[in-house]
Protein backbone atom coordinates (compact mmCIF):
# COMPACT_ATOMS: atom_id res chain seq x y z
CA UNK A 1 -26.80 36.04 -12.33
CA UNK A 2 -25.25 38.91 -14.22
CA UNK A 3 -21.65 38.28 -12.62
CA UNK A 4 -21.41 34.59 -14.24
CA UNK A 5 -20.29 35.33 -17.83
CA UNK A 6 -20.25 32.00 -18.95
CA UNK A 7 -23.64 30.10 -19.10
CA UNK A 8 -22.16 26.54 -17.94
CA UNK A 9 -20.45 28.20 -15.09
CA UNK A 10 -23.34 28.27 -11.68
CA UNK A 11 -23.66 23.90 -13.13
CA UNK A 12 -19.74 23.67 -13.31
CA UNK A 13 -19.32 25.10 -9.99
CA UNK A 14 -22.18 23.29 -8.13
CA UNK A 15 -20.65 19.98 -9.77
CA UNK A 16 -17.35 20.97 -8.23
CA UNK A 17 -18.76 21.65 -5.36
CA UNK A 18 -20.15 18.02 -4.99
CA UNK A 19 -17.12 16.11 -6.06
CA UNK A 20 -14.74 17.71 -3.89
CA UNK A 21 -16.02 16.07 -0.42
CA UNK A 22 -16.99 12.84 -2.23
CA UNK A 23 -13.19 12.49 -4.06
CA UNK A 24 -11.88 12.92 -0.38
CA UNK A 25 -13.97 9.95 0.97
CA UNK A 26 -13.56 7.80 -1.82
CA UNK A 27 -9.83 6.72 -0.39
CA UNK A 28 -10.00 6.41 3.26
CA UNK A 29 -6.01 5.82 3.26
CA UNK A 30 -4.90 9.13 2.45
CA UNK A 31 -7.40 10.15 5.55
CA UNK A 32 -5.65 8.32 7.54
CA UNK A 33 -2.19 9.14 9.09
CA UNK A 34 -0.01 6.34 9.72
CA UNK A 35 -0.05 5.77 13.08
CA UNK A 36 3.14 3.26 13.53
CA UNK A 37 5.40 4.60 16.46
CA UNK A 38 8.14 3.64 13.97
CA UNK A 39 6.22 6.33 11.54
CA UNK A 40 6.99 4.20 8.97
CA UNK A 41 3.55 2.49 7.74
CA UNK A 42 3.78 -0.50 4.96
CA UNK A 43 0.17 -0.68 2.71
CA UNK A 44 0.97 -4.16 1.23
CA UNK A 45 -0.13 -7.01 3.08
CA UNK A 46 3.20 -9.58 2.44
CA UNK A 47 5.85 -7.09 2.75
CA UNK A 48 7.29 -6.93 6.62
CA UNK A 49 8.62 -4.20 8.08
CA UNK A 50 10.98 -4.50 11.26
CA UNK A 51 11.38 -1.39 13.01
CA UNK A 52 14.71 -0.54 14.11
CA UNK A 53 16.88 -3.23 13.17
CA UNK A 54 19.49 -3.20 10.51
CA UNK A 55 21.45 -6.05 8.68
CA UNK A 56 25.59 -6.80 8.79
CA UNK A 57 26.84 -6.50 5.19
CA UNK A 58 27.88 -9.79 5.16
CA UNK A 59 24.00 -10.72 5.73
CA UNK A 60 23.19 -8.63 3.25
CA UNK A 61 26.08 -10.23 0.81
CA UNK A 62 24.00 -13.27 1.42
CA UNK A 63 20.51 -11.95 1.02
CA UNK A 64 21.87 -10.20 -2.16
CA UNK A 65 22.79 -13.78 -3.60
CA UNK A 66 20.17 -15.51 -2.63
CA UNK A 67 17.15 -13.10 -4.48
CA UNK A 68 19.18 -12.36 -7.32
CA UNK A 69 17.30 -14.85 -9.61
CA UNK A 70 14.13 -13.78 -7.71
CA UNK A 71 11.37 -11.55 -9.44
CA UNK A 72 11.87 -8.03 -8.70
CA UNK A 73 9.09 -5.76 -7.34
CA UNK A 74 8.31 -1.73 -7.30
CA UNK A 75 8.64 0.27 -4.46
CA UNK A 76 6.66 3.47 -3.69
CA UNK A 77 7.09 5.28 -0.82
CA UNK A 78 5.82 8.47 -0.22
CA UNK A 79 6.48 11.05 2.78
CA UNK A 80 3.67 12.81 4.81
CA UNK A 81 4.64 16.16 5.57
CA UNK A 82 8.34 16.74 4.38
CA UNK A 83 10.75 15.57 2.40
CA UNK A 84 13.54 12.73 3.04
CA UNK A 85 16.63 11.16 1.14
CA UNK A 86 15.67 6.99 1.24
CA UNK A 87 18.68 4.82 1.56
CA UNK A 88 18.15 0.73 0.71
CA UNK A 89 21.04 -1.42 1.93
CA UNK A 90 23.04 1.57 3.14
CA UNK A 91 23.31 3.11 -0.70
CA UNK A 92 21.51 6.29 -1.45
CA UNK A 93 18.76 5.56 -3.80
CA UNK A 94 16.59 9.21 -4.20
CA UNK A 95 15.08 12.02 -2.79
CA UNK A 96 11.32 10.55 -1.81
CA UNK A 97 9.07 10.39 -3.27
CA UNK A 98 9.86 7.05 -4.77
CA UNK A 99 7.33 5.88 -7.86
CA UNK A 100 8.34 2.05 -9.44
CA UNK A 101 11.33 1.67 -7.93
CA UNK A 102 12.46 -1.77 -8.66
CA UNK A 103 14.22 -3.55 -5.59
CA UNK A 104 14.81 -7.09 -5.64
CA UNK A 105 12.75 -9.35 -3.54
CA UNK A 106 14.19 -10.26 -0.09
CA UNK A 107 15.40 -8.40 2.89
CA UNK A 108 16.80 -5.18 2.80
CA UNK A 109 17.88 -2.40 5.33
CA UNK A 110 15.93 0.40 4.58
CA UNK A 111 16.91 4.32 6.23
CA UNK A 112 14.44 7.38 5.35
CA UNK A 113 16.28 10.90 7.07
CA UNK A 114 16.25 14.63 5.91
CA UNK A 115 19.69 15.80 6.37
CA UNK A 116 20.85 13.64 9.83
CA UNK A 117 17.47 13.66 11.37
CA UNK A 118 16.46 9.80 10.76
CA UNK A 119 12.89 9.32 10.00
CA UNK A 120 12.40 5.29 10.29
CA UNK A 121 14.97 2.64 10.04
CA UNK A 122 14.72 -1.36 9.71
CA UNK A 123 14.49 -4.13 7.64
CA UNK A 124 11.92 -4.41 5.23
CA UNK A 125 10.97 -7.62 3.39
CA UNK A 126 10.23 -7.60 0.26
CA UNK A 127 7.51 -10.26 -1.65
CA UNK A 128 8.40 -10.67 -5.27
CA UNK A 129 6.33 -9.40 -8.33
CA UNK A 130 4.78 -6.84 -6.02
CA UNK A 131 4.15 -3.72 -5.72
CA UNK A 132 4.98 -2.64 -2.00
CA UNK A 133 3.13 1.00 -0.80
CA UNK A 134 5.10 2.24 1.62
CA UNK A 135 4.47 5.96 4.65
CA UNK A 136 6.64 7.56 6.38
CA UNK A 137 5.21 10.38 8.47
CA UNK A 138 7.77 13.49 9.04
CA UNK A 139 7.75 14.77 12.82
């Protein structure tokens, strides 16, 4: 083994080697696409997602109100093959992905587009002191 200059480098590769299928079966999630028709997938079991529907702003006046003195939560959502501008109650928030983004609890509108193609739309509730994992798939 003439070529390998480095005596730790045949066990540092064959360790590699090893750890690389293992780490990719050790979270059977990120194997998975989400499969929602609404390509919008939610990974926390109290939030609800409604595909498709959107709130009037004077329903979301009132939902504002009412979880104001609610615990807030942190929202992550992540995009599977492209990138998207996430809106929450029809205000641009950021370019996704999102990482801790607190939201109030409640319901809220949520849009997820790049440019004017729109990704998933609908109402997403929100538990509160939670952290709420959220897909959207990119056609």
């Amino acid at each position: 083994m003439r070529h390998l200059k480095h005596p730790r480098a045949l066990p540092l590769l064959a360790a590699l080697a090893l750890t690389l299928p293992l780490g990719l079966t050790l979270h059977p999630r990120d194997a998975q696409a989400c499969e929602d028709e609404s390509r919008l997938c939610v990974d926390t079991a109290n939030a609800k997602w409604e595909p498709d529907k959107t709130m009037s702003q004077s329903a979301l006046k009132r939902e504002r109100k009412k979880n104001k003195s609610k615990p807030t939560s942190n929202l992550h959502l992540t995009i599977e093959g492209g990138r998207a501008s996430v809106f929450l109650d029809g205000r641009y928030v950021d370019t996704a992905p999102l990482k801790s983004y607190e939201i109030e609890a409640g319901k809220h509108d949520i849009q997820v587009r790049d440019g004017d193609i729109i990704l998933a739309e609908g109402v997403l509730r929100i538990p509160s002191k939670t952290d709420v994992r959220i897909t959207v798939v990119h056609p």
